[in-house]
N, C-alpha and C. Protein backbone atom coordinates (compact mmCIF):
# COMPACT_ATOMS: atom_id res chain seq x y z
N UNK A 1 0.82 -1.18 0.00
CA UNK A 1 0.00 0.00 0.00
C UNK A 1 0.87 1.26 0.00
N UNK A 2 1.98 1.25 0.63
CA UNK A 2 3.08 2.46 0.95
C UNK A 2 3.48 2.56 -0.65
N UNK A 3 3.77 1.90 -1.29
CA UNK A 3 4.21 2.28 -2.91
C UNK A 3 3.35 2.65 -3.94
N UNK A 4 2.08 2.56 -3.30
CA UNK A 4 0.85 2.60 -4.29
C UNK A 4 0.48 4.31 -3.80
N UNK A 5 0.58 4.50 -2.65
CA UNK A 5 0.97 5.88 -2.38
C UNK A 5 2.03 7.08 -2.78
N UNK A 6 3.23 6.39 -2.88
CA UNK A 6 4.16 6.80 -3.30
C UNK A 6 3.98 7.43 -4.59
N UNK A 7 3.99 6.16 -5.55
CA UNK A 7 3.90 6.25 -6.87
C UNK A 7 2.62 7.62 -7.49
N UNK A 8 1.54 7.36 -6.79
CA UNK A 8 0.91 8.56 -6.74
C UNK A 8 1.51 9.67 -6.42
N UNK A 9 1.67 9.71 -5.29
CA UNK A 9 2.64 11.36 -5.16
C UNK A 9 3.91 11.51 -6.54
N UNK A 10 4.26 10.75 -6.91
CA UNK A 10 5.31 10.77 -7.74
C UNK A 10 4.76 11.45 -8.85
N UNK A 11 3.51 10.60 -9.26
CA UNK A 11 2.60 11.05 -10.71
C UNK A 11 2.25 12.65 -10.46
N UNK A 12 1.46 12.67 -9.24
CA UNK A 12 1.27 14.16 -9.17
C UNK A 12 2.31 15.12 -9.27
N UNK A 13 3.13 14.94 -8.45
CA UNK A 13 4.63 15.94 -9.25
C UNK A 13 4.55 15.95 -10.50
N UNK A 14 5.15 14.69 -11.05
CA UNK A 14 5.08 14.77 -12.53
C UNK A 14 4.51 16.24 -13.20
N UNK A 15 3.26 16.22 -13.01
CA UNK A 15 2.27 16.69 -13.18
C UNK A 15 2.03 18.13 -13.27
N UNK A 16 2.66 18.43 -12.02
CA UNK A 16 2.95 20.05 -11.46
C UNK A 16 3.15 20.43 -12.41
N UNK A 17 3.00 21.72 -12.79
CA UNK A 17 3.96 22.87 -13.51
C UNK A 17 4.82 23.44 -12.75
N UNK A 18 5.85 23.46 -13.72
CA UNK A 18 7.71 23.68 -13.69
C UNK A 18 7.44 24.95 -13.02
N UNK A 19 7.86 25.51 -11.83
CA UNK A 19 8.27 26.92 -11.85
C UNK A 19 9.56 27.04 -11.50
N UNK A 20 10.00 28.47 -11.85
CA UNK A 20 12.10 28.50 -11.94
C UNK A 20 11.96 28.77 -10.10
N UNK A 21 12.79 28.36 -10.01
CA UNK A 21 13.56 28.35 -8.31
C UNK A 21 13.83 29.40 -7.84
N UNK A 22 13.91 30.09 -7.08
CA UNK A 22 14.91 31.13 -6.45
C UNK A 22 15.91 31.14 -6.34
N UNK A 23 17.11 32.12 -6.94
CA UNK A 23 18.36 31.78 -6.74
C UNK A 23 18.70 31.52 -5.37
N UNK A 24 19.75 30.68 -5.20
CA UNK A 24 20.57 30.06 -3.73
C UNK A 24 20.72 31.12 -2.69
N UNK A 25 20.07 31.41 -1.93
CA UNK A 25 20.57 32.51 -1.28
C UNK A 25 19.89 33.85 -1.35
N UNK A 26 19.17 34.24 -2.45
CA UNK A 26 18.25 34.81 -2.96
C UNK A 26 18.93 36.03 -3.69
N UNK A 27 18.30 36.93 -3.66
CA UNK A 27 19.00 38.49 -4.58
C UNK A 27 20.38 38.84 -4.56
N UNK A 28 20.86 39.70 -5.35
CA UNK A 28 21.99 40.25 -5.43
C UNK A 28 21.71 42.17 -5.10
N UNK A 29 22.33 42.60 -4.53
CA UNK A 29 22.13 44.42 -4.95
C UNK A 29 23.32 45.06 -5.06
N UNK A 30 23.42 45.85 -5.89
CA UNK A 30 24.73 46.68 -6.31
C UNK A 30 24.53 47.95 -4.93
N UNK A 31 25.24 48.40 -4.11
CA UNK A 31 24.77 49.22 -3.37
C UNK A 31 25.78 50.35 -3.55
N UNK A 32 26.77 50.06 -4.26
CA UNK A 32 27.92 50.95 -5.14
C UNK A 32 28.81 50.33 -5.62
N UNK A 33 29.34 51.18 -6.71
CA UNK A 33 30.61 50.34 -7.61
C UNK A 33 32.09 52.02 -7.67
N UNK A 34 33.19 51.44 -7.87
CA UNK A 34 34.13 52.78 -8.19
C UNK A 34 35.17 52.40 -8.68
N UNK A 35 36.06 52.87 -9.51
CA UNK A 35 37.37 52.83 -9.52
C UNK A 35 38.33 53.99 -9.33
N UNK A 36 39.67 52.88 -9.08
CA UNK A 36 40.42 54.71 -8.58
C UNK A 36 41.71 53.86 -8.36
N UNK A 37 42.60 55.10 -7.77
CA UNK A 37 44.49 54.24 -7.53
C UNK A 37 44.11 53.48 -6.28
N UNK A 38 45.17 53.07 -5.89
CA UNK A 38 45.69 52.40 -4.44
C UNK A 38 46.49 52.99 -3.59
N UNK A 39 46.25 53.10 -2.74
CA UNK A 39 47.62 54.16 -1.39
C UNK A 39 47.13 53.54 -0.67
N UNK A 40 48.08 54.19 0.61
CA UNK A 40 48.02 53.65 2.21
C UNK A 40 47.85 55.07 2.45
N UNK A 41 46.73 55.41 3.56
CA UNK A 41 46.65 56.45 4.86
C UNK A 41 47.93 57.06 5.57
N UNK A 42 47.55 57.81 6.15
CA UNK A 42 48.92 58.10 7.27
C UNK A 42 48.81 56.93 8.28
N UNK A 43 47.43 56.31 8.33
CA UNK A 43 47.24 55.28 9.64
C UNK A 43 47.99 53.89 9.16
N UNK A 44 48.14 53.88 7.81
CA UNK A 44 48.50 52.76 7.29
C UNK A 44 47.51 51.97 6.63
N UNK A 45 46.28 52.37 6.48
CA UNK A 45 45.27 51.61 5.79
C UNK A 45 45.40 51.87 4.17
N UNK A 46 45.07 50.81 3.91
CA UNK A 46 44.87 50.76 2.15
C UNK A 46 43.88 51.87 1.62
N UNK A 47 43.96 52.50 0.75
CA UNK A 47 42.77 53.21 0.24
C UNK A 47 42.45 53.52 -0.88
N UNK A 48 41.45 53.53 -1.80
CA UNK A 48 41.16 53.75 -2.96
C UNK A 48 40.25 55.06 -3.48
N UNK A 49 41.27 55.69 -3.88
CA UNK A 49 41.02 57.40 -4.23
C UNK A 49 40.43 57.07 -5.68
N UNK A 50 38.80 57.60 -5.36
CA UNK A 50 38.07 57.94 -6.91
C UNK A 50 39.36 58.44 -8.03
N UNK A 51 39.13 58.05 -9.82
CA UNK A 51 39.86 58.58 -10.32
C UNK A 51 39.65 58.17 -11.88
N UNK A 52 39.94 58.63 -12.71
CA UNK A 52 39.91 58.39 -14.00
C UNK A 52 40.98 58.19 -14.83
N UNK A 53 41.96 58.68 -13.96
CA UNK A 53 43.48 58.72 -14.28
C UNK A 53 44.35 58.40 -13.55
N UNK A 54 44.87 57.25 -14.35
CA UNK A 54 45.94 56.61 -13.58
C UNK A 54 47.42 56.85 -13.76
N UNK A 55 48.24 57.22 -13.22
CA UNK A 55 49.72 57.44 -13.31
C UNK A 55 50.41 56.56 -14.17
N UNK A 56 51.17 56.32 -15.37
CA UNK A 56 51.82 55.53 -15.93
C UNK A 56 53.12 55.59 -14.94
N UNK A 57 53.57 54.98 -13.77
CA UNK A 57 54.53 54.97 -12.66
C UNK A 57 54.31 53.35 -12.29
N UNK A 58 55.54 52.75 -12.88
CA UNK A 58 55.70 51.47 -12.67
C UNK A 58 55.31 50.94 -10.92
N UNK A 59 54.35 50.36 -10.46
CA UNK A 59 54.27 49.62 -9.21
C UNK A 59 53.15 50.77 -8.74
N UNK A 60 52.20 51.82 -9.66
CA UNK A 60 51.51 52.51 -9.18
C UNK A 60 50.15 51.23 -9.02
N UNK A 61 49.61 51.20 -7.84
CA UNK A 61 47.98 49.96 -8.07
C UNK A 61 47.17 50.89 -7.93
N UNK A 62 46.23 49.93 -8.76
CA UNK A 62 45.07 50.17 -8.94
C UNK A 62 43.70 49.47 -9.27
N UNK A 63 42.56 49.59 -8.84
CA UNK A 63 41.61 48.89 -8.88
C UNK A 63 40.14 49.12 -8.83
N UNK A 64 39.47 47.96 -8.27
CA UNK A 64 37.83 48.47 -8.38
C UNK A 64 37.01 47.51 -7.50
N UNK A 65 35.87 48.04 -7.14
CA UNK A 65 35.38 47.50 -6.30
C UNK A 65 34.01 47.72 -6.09
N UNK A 66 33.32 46.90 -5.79
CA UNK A 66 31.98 46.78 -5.80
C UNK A 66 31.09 46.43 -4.82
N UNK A 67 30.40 46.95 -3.94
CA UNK A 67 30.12 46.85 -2.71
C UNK A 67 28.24 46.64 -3.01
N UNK A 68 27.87 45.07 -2.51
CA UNK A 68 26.74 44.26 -2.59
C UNK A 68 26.16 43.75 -1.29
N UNK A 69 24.86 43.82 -1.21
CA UNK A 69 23.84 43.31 -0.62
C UNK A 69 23.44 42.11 -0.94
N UNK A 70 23.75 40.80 -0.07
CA UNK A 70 22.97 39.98 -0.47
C UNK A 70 23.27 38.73 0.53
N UNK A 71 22.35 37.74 0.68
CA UNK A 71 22.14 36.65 1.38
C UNK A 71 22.92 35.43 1.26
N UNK A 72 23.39 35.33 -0.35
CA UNK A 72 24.49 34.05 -0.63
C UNK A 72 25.28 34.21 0.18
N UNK A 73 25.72 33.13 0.15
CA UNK A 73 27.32 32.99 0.91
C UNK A 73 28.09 33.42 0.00
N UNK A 74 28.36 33.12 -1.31
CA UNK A 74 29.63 33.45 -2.13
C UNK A 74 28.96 33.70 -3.63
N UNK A 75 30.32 34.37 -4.04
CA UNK A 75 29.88 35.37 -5.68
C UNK A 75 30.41 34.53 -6.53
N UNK A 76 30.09 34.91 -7.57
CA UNK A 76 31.13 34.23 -8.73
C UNK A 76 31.15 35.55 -9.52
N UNK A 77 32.47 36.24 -9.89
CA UNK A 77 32.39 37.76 -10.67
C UNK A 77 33.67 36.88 -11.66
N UNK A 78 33.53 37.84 -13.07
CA UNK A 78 34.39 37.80 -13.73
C UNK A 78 34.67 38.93 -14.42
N UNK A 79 36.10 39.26 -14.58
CA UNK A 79 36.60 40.84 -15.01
C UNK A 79 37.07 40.46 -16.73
N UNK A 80 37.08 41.30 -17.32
CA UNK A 80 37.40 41.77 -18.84
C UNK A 80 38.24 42.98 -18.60
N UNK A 81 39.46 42.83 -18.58
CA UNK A 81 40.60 43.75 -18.75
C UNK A 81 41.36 44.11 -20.11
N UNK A 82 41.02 45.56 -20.59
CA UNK A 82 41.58 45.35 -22.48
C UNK A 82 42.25 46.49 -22.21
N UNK A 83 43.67 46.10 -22.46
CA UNK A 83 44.50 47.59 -22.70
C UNK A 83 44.48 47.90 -24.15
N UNK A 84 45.14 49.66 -24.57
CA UNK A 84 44.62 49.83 -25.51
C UNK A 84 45.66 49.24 -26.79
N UNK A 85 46.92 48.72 -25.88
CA UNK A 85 47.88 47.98 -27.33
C UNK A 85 48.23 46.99 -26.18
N UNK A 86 49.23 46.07 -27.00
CA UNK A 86 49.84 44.58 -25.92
C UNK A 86 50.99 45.30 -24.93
N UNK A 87 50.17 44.58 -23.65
CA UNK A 87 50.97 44.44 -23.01
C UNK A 87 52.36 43.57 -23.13
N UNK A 88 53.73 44.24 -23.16
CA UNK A 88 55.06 43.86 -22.85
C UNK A 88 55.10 42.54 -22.27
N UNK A 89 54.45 42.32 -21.21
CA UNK A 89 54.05 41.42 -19.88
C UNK A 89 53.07 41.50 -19.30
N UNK A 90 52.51 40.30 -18.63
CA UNK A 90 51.54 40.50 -17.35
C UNK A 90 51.71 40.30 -16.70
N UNK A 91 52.55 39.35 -16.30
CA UNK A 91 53.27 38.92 -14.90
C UNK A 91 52.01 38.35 -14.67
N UNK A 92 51.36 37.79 -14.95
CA UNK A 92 49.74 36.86 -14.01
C UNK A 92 50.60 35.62 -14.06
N UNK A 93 50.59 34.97 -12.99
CA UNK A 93 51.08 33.74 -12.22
C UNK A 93 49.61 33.12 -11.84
N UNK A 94 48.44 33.72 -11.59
CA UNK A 94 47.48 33.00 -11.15
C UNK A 94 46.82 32.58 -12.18
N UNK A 95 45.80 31.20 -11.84
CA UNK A 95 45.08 29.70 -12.54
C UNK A 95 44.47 30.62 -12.77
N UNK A 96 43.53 31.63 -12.39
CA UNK A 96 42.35 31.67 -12.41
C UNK A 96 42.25 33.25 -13.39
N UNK A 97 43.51 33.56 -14.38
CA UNK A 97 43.74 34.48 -15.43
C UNK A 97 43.74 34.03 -16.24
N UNK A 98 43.18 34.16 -17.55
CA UNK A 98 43.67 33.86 -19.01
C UNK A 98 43.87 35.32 -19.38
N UNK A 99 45.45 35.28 -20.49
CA UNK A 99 45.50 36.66 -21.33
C UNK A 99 45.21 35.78 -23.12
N UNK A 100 44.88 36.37 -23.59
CA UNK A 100 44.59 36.78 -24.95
C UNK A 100 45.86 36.58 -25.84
N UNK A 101 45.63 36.05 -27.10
CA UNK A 101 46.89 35.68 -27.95
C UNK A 101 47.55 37.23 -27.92
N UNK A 102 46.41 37.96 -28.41
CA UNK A 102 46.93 39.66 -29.06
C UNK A 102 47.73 39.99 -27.76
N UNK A 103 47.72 39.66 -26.16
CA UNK A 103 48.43 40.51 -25.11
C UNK A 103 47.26 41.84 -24.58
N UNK A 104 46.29 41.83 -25.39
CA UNK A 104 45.73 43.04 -24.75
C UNK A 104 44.91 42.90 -24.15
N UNK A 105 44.33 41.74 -23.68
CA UNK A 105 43.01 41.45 -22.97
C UNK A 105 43.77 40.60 -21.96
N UNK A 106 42.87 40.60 -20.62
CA UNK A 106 42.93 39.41 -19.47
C UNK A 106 41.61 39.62 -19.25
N UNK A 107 41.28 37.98 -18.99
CA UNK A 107 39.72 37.57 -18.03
C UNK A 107 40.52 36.95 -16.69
N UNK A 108 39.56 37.38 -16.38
CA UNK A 108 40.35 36.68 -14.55
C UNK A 108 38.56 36.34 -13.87
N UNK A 109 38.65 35.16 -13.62
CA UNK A 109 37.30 34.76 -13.32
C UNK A 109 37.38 34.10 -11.30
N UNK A 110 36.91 34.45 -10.47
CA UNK A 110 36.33 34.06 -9.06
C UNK A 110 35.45 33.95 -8.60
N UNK A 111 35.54 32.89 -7.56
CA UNK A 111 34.19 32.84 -6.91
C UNK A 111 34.80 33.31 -5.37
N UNK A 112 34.01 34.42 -4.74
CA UNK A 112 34.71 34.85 -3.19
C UNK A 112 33.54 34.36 -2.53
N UNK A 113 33.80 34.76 -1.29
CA UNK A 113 32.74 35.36 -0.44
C UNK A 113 31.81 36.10 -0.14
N UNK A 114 31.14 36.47 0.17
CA UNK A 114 30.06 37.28 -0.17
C UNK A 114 29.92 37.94 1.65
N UNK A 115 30.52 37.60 2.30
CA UNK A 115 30.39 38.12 3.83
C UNK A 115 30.58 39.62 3.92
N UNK A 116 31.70 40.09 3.62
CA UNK A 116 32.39 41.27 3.60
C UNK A 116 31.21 42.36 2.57
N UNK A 117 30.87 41.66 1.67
CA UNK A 117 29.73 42.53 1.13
C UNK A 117 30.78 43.22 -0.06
N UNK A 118 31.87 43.15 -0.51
CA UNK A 118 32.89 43.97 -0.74
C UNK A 118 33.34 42.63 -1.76
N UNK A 119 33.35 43.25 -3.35
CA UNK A 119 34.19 42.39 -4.45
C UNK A 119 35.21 43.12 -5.02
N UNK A 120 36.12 42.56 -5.24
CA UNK A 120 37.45 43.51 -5.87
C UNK A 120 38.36 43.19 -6.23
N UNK A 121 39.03 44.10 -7.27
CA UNK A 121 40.70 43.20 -7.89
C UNK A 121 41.55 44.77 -8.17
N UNK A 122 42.86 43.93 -8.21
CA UNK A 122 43.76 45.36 -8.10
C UNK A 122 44.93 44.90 -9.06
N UNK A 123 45.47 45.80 -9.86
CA UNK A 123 46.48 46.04 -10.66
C UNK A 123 47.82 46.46 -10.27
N UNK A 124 48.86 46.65 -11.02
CA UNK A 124 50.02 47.67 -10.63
C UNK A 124 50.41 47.66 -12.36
N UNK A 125 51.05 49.38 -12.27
CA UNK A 125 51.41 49.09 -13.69
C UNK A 125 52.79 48.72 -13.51
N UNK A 126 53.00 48.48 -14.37
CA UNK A 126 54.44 47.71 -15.15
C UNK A 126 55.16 47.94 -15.71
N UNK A 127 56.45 47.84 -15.98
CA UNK A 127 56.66 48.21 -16.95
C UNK A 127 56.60 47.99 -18.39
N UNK A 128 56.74 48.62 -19.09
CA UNK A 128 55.96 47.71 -20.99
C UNK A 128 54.57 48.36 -20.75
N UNK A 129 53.65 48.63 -19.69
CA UNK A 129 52.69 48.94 -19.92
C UNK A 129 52.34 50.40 -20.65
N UNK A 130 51.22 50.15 -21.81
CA UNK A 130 51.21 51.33 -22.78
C UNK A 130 50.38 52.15 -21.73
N UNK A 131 50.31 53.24 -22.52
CA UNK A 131 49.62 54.56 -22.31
C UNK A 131 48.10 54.56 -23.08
N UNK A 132 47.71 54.92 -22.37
CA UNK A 132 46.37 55.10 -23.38
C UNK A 132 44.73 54.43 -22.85
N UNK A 133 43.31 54.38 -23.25
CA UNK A 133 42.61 54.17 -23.30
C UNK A 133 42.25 52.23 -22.43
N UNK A 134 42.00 52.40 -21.25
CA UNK A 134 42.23 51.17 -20.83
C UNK A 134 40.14 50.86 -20.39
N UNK A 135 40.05 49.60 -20.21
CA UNK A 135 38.16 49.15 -19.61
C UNK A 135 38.45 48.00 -19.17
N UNK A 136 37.94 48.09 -17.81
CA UNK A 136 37.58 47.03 -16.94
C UNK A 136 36.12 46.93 -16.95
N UNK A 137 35.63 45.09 -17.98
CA UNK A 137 34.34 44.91 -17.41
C UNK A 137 33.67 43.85 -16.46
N UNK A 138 33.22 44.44 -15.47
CA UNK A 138 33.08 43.66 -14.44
C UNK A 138 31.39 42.95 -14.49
N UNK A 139 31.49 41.41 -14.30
CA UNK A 139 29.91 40.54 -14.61
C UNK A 139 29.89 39.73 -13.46
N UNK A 140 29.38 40.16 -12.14
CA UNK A 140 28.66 39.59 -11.17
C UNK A 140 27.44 38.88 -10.98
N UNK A 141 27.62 37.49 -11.36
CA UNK A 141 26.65 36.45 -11.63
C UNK A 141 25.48 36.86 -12.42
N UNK A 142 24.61 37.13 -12.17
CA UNK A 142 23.47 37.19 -13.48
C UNK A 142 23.45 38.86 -13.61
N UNK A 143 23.70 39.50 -12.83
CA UNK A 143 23.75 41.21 -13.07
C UNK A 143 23.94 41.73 -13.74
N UNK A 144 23.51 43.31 -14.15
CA UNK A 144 24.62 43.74 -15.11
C UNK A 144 26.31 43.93 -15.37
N UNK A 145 26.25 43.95 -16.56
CA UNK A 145 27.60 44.20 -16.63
C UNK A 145 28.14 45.75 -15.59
N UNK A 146 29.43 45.95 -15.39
CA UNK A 146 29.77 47.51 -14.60
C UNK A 146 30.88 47.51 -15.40
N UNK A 147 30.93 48.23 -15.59
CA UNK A 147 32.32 49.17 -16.68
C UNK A 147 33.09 50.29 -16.26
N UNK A 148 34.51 50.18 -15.84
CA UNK A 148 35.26 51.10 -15.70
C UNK A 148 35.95 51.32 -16.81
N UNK A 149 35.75 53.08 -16.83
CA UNK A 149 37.02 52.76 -18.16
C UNK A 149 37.86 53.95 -17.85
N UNK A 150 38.88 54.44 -17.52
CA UNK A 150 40.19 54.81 -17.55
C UNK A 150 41.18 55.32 -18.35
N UNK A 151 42.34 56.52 -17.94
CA UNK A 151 43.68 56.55 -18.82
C UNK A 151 44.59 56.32 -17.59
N UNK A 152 45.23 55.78 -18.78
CA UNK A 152 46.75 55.79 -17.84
C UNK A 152 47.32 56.39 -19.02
N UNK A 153 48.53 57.70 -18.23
CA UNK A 153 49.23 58.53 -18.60
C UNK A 153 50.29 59.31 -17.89
């Protein structure tokens, strides 16, 4: 009798209409995005000064960051980095970079945490690195795209 039950409940699922799930964790919210250089405080803290212009000064960093609301435990973001000619070098040592035959593009793809509320990646220029017209595009799981775009000069 227990399988003759079963099998019923089974059929009735069947049956249901499909509805899509809620994502894991539920929403995402952009609650701000920026880019800008990298320094330290007089206190010694890291800091990221709004900016559009970046110093062509070898070991100058720089980056971006995106500050989210949300319930997941962890993100998955991926960046689109296109300088405006090949980079000399990238020096990327990390798995989780691919550069581009041409040298002018890097994707760098992660999954973080989501605790801190806070997503981000940081640069330094280099040397070999050109001058000119640079875009960081940033794609935080189903969201929109965010686009920095920049000179270095």
């Amino acid at each position: 009798m227990l399988s003759l039950t079963l099998a019923a409940v089974l059929a009735a699922l069947a049956q249901a209409p499909v509805q899509d799930a809620p994502a894991p964790g539920g929403r995402i919210e952009v609650l701000q995005s920026r880019f800008g250089t990298l320094g330290v405080d007089a206190e010694g803290r890291d800091i990221l000064t709004p900016t559009a212009v970046v110093p062509l000064k070898t070991g100058q960093g720089y980056g971006w960051e995106v500050l989210v609301r949300t319930e997941r435990p962890s993100l998955k973001w991926r960046e689109t980095f296109v300088l405006p000619k090949p980079a000399s070098t990238w020096g990327v040592t990390d798995a989780g970079v691919a550069v581009s035959e041409d040298a002018r593009t890097a994707i760098t793809e992660r999954e973080v945490s989501a605790a801190t509320g806070v997503i981000s990646n940081a640069w330094q220029v280099a040397d070999g690195d050109p001058a000119g017209h640079y875009t960081i595009r940033v794609e935080i799981e189903d969201l929109p795209e965010i686009t920095f775009e920049f000179e270095v000069k």
